[in-house]
PDB file of N, CA and C in Angstrom:
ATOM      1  N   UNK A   1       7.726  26.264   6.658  1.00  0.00           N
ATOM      2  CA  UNK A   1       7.428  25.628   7.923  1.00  0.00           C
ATOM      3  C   UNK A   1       5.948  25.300   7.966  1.00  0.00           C
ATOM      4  N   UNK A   2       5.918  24.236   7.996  1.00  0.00           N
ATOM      5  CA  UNK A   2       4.313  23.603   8.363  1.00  0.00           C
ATOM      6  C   UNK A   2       3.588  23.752  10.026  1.00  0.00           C
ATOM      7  N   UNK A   3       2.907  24.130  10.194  1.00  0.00           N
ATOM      8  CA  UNK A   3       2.411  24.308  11.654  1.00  0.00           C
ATOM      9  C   UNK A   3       0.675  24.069  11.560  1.00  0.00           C
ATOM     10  N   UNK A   4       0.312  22.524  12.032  1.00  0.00           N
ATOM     11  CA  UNK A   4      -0.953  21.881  12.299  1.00  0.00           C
ATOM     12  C   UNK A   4      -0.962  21.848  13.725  1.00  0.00           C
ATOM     13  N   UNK A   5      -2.314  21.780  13.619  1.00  0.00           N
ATOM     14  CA  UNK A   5      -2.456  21.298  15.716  1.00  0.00           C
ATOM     15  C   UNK A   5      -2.429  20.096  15.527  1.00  0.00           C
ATOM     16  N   UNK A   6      -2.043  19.507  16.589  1.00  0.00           N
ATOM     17  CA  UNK A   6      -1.559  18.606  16.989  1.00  0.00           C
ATOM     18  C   UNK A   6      -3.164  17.273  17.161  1.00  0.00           C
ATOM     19  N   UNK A   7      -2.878  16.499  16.351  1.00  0.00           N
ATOM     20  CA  UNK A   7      -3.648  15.206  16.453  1.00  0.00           C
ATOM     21  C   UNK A   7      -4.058  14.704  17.402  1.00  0.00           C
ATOM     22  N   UNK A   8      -5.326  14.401  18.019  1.00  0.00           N
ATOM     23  CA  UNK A   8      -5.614  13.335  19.343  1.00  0.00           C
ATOM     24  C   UNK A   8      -4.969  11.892  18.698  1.00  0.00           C
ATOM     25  N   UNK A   9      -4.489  11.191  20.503  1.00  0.00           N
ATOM     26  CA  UNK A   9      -3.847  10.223  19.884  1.00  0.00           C
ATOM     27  C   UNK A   9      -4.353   8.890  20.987  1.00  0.00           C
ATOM     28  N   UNK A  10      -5.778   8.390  20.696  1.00  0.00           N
ATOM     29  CA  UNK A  10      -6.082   8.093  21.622  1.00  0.00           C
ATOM     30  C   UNK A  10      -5.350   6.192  21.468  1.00  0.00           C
ATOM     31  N   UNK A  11      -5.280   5.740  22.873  1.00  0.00           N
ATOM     32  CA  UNK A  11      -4.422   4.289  22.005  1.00  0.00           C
ATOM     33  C   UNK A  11      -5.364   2.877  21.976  1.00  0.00           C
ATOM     34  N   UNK A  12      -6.605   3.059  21.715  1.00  0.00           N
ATOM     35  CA  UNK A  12      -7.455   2.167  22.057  1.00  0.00           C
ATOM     36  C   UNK A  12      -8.109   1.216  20.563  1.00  0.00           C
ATOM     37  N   UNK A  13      -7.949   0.246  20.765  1.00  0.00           N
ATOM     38  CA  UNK A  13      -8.445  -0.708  19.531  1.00  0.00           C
ATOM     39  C   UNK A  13      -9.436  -0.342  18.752  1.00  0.00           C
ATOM     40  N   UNK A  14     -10.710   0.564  19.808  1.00  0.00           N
ATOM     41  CA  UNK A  14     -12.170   0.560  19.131  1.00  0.00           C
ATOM     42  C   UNK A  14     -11.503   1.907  18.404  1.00  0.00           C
ATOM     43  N   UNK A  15     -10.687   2.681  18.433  1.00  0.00           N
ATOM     44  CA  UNK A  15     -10.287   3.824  17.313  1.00  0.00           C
ATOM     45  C   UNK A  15     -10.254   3.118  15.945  1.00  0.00           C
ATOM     46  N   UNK A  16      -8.976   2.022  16.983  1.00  0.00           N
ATOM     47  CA  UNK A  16      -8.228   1.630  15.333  1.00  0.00           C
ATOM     48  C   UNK A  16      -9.307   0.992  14.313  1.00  0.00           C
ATOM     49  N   UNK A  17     -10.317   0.048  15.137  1.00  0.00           N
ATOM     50  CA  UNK A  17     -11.250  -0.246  13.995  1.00  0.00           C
ATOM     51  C   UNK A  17     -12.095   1.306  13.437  1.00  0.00           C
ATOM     52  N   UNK A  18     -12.014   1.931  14.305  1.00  0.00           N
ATOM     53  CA  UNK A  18     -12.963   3.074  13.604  1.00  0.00           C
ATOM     54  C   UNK A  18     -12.400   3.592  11.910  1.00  0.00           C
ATOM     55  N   UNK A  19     -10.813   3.628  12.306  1.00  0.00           N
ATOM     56  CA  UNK A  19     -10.155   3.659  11.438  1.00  0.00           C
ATOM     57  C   UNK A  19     -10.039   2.987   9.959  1.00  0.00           C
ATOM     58  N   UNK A  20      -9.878   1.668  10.336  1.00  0.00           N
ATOM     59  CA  UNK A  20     -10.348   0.288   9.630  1.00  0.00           C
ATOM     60  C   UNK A  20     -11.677   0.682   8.643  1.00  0.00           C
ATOM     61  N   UNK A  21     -12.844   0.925   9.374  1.00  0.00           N
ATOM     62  CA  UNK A  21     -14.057   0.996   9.215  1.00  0.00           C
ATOM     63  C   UNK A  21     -14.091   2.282   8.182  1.00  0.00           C
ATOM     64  N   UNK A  22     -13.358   3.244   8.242  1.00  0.00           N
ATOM     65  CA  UNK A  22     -13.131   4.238   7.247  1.00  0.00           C
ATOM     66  C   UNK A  22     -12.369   4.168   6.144  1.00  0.00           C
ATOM     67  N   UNK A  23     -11.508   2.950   6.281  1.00  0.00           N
ATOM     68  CA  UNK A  23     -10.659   2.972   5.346  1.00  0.00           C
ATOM     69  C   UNK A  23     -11.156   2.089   4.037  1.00  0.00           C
ATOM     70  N   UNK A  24     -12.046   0.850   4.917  1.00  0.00           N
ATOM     71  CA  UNK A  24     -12.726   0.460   4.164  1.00  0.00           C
ATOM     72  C   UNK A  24     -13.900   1.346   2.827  1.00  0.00           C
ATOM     73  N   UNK A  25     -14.470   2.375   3.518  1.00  0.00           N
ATOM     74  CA  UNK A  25     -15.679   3.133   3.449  1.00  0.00           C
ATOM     75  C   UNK A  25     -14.662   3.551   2.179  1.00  0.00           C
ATOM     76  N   UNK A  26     -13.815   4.320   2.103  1.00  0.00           N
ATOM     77  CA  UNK A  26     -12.900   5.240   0.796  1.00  0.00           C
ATOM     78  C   UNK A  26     -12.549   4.191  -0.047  1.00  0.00           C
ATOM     79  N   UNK A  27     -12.027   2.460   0.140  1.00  0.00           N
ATOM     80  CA  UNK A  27     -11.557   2.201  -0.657  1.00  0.00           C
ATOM     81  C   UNK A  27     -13.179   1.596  -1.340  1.00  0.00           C
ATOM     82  N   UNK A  28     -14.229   1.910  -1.185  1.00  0.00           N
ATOM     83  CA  UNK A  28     -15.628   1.273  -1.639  1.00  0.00           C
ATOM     84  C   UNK A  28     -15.909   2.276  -2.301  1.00  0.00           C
ATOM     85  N   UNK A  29     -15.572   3.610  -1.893  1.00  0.00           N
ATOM     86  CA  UNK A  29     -15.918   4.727  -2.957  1.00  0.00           C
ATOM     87  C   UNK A  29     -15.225   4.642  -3.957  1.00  0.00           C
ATOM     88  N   UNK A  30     -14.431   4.478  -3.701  1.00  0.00           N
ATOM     89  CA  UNK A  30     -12.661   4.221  -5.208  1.00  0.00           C
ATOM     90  C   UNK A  30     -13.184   3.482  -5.967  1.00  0.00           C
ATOM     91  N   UNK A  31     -13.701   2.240  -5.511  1.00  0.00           N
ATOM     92  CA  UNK A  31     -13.940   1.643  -6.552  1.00  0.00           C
ATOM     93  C   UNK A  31     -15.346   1.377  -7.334  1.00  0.00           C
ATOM     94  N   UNK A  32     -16.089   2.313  -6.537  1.00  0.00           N
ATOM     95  CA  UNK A  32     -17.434   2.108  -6.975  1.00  0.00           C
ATOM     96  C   UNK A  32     -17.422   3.160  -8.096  1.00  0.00           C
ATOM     97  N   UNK A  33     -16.566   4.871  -8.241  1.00  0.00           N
ATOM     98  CA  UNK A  33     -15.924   5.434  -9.121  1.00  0.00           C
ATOM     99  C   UNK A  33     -15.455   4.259 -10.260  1.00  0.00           C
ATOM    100  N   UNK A  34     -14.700   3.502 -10.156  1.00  0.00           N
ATOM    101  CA  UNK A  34     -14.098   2.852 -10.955  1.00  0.00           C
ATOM    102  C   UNK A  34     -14.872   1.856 -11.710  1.00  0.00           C
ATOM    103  N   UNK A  35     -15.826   1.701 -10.852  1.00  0.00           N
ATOM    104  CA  UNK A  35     -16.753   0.639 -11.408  1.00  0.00           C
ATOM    105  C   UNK A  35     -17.596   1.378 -12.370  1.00  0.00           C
ATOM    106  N   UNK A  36     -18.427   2.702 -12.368  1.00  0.00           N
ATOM    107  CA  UNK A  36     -18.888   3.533 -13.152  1.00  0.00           C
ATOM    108  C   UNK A  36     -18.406   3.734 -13.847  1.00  0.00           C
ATOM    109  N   UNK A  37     -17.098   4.261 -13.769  1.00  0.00           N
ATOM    110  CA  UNK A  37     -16.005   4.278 -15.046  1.00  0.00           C
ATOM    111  C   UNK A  37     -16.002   3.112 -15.815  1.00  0.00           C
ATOM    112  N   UNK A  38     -15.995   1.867 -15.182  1.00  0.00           N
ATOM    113  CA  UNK A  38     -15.900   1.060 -16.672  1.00  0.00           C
ATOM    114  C   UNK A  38     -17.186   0.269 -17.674  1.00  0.00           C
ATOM    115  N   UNK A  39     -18.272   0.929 -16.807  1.00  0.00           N
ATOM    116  CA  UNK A  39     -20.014   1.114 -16.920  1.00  0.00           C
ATOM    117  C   UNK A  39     -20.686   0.278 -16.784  1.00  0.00           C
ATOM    118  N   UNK A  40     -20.472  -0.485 -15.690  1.00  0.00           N
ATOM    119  CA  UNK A  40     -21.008  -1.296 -14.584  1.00  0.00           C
ATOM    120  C   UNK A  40     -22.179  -0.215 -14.244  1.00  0.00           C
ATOM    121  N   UNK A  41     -23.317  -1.024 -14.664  1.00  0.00           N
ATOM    122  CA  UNK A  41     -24.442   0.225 -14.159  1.00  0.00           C
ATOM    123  C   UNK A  41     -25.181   0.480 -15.078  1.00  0.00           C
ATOM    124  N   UNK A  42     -25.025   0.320 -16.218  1.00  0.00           N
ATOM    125  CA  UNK A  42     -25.419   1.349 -17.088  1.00  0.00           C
ATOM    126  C   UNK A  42     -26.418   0.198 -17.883  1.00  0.00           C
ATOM    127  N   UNK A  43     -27.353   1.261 -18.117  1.00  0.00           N
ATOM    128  CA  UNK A  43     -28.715   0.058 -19.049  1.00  0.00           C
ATOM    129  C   UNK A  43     -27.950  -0.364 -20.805  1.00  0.00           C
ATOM    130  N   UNK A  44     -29.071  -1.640 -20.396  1.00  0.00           N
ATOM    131  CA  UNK A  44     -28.442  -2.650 -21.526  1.00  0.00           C
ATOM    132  C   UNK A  44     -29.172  -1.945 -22.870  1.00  0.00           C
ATOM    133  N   UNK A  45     -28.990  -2.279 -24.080  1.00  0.00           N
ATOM    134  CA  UNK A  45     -29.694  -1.545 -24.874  1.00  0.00           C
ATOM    135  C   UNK A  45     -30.824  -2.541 -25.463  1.00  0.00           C
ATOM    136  N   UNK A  46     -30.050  -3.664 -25.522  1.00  0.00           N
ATOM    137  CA  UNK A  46     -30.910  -5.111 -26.201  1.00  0.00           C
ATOM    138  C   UNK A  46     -31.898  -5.258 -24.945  1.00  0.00           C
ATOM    139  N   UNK A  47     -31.948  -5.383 -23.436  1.00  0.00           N
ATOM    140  CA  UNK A  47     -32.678  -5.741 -22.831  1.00  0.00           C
ATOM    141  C   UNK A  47     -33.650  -4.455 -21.544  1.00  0.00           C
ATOM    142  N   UNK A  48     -33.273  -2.840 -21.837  1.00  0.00           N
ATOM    143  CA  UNK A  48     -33.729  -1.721 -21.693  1.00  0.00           C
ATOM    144  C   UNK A  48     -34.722  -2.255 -20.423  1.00  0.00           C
ATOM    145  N   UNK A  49     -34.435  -1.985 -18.816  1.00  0.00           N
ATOM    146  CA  UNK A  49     -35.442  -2.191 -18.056  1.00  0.00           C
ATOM    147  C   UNK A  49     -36.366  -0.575 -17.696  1.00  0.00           C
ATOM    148  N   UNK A  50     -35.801  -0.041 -18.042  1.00  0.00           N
ATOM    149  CA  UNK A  50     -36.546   1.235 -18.167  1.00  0.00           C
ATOM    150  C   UNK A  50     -36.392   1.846 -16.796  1.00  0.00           C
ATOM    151  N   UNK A  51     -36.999   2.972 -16.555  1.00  0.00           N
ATOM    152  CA  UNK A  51     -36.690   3.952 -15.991  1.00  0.00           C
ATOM    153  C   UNK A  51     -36.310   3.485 -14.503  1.00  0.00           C
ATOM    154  N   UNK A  52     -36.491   2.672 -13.990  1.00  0.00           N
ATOM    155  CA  UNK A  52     -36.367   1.869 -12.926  1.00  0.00           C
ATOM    156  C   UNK A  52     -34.604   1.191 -12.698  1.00  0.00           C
ATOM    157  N   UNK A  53     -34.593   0.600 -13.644  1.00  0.00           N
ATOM    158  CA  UNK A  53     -33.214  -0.383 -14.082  1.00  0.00           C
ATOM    159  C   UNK A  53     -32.207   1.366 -13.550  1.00  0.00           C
ATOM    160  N   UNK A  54     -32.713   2.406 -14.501  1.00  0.00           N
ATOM    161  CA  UNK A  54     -31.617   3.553 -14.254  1.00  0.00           C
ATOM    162  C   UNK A  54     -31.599   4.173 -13.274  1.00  0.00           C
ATOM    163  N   UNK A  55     -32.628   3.906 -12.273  1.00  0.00           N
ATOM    164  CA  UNK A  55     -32.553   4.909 -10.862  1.00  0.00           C
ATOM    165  C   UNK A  55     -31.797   4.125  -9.920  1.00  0.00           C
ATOM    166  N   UNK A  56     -31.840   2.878  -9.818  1.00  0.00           N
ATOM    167  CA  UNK A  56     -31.096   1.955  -8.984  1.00  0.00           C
ATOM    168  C   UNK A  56     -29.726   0.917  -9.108  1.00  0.00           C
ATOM    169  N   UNK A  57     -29.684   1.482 -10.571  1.00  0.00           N
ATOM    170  CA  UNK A  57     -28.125   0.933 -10.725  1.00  0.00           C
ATOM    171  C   UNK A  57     -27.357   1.387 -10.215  1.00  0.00           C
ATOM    172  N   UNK A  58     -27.320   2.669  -9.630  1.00  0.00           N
ATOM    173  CA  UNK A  58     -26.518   3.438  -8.635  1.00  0.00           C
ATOM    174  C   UNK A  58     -26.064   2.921  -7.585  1.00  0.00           C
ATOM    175  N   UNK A  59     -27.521   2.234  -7.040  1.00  0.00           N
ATOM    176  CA  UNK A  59     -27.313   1.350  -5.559  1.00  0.00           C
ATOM    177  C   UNK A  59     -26.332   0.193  -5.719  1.00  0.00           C
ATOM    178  N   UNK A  60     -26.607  -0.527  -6.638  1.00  0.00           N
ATOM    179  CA  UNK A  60     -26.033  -1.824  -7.001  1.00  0.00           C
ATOM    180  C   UNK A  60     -24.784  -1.773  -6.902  1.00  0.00           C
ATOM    181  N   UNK A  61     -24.181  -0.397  -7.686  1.00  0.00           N
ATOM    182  CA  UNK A  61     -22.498  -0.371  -8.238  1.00  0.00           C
ATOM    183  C   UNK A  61     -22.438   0.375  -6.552  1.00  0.00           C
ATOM    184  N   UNK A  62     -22.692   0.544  -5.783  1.00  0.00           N
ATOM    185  CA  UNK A  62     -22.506   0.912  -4.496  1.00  0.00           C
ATOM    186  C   UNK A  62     -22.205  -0.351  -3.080  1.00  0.00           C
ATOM    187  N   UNK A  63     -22.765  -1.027  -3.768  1.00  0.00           N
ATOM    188  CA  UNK A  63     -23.105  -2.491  -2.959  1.00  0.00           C
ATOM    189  C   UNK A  63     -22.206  -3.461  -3.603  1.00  0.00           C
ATOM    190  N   UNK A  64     -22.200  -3.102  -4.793  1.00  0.00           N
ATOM    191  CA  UNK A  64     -20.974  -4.692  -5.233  1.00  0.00           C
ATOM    192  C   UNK A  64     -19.547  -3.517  -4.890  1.00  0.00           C
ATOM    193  N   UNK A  65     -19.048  -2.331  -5.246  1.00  0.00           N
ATOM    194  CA  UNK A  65     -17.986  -2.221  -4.569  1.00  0.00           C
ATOM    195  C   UNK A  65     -17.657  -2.318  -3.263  1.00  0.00           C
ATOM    196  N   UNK A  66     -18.871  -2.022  -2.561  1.00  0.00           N
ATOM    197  CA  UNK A  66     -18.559  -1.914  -0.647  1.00  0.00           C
ATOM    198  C   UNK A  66     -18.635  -3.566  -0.580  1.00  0.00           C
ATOM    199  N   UNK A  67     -19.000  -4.370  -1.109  1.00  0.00           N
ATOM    200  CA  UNK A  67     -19.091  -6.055  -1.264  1.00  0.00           C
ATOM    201  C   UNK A  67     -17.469  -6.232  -1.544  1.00  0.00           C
ATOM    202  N   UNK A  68     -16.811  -5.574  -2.373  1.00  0.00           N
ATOM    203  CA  UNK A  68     -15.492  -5.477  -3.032  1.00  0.00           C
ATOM    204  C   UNK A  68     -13.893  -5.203  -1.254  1.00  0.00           C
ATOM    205  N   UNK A  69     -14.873  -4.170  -1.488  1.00  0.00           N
ATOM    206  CA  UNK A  69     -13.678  -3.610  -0.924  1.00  0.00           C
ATOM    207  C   UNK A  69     -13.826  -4.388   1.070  1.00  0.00           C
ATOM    208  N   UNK A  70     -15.020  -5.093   1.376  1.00  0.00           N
ATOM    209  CA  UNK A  70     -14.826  -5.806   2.537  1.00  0.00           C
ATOM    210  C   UNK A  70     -14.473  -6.745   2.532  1.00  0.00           C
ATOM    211  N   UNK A  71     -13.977  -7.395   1.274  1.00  0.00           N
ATOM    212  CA  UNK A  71     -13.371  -9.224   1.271  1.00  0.00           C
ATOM    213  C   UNK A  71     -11.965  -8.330   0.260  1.00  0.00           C
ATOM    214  N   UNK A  72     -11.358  -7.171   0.721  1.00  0.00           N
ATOM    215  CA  UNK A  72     -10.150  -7.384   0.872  1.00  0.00           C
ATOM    216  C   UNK A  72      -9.666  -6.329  -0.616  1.00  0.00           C
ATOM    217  N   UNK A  73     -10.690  -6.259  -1.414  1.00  0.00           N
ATOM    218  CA  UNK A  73     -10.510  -5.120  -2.290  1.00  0.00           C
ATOM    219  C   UNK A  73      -9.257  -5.256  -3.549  1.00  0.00           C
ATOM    220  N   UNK A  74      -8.748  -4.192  -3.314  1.00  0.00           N
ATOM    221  CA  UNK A  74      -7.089  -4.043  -4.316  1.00  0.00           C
ATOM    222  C   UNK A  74      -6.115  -3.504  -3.161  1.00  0.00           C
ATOM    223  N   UNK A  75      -6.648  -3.085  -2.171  1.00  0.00           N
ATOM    224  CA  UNK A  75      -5.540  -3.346  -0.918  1.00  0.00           C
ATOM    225  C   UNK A  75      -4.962  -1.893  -1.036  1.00  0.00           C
ATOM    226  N   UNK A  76      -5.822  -1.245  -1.431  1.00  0.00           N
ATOM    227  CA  UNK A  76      -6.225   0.371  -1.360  1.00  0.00           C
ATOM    228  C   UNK A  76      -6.275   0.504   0.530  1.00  0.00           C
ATOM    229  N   UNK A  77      -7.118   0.312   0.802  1.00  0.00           N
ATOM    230  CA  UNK A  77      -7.916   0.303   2.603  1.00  0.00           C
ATOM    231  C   UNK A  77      -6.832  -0.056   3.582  1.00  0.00           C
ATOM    232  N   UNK A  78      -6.139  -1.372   3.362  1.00  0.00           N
ATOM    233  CA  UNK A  78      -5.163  -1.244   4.222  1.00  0.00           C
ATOM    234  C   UNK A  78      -3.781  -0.022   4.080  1.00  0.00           C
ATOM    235  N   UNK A  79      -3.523   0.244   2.845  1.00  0.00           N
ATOM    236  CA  UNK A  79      -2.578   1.426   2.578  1.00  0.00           C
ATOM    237  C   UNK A  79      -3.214   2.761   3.476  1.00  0.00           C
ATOM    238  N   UNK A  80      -4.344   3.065   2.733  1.00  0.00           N
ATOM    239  CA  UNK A  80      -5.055   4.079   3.864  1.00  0.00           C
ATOM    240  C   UNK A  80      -5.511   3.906   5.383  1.00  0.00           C
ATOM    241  N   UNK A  81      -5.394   2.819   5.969  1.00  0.00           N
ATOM    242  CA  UNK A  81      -5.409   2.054   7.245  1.00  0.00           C
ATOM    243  C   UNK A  81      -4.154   2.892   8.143  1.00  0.00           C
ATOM    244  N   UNK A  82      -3.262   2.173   7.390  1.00  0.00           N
ATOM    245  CA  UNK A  82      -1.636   2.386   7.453  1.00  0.00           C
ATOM    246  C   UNK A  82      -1.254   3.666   7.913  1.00  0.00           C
ATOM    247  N   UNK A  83      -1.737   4.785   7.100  1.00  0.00           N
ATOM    248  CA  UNK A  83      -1.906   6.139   6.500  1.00  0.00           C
ATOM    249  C   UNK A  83      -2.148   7.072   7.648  1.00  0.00           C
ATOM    250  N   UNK A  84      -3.600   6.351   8.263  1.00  0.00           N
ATOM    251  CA  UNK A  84      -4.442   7.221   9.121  1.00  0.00           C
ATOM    252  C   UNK A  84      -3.812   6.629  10.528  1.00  0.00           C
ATOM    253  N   UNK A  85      -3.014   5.686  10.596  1.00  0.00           N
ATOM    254  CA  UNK A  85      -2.613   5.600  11.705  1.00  0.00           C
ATOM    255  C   UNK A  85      -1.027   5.825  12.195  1.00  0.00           C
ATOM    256  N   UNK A  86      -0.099   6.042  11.348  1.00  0.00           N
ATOM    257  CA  UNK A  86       0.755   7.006  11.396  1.00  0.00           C
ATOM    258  C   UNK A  86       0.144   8.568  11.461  1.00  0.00           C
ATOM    259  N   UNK A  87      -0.544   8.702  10.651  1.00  0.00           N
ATOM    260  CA  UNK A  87      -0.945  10.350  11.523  1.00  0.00           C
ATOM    261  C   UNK A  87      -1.863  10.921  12.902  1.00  0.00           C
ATOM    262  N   UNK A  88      -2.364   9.749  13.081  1.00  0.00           N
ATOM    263  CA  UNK A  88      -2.913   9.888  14.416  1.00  0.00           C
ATOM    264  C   UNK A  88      -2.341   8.713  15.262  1.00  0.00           C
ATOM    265  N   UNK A  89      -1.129   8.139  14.975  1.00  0.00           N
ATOM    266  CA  UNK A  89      -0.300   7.704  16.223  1.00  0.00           C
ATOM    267  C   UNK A  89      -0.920   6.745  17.183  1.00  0.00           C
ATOM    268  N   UNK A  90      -1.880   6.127  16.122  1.00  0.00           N
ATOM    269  CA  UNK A  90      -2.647   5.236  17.239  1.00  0.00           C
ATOM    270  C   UNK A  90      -2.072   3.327  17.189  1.00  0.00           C
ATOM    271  N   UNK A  91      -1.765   2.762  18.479  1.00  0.00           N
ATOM    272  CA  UNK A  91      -1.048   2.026  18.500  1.00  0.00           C
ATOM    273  C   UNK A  91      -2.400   0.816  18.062  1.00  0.00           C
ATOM    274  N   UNK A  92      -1.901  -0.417  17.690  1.00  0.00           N
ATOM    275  CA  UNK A  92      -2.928  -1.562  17.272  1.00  0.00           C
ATOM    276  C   UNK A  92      -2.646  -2.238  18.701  1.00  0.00           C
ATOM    277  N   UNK A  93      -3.678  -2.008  19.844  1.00  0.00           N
ATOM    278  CA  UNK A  93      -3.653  -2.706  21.115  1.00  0.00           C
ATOM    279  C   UNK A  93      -4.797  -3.433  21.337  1.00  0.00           C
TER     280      UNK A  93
END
């Protein structure tokens, strides 16, 4: 038997974007992970900008995924959209 307290369930639009606004935020982390993973980021060897190039490639692969995931992504954000609003029961008004 599962026993959680019970979710606020407030029914107001500015939630649901709050919601939106988070879902976005995870699917920008997903893929900014993913983007590191496939080494987006990482210094060139032929053109080496030096210690600089490596402190701020971080930012970059942070900014082209959150760039990614606000014109619509892999459609990760709306699944988790979906997600967070079946569990907090909040209507799209």
């Amino acid at each position: 038997m599962k026993v959680s307290a019970p979710l606020p369930a407030p029914q107001s639009s500015a939630y649901a974007q709050k919601l939106q606004a988070a879902a976005v935020e995870l699917e920008a982390a997903f893929l900014g992970e993913m983007l590191k993973s496939a080494g987006l980021g990482q210094a060139r060897q032929s053109f080496g900008g030096g210690a600089g190039e490596d402190q701020f490639a971080s930012f970059l692969v942070q900014h082209q995924a959150r760039a990614l995931a606000q014109s619509g992504g892999v459609g990760l954000s709306e699944i988790l959209f979906q997600s967070m609003v079946e569990k907090t029961n909040v209507n799209d008004t």
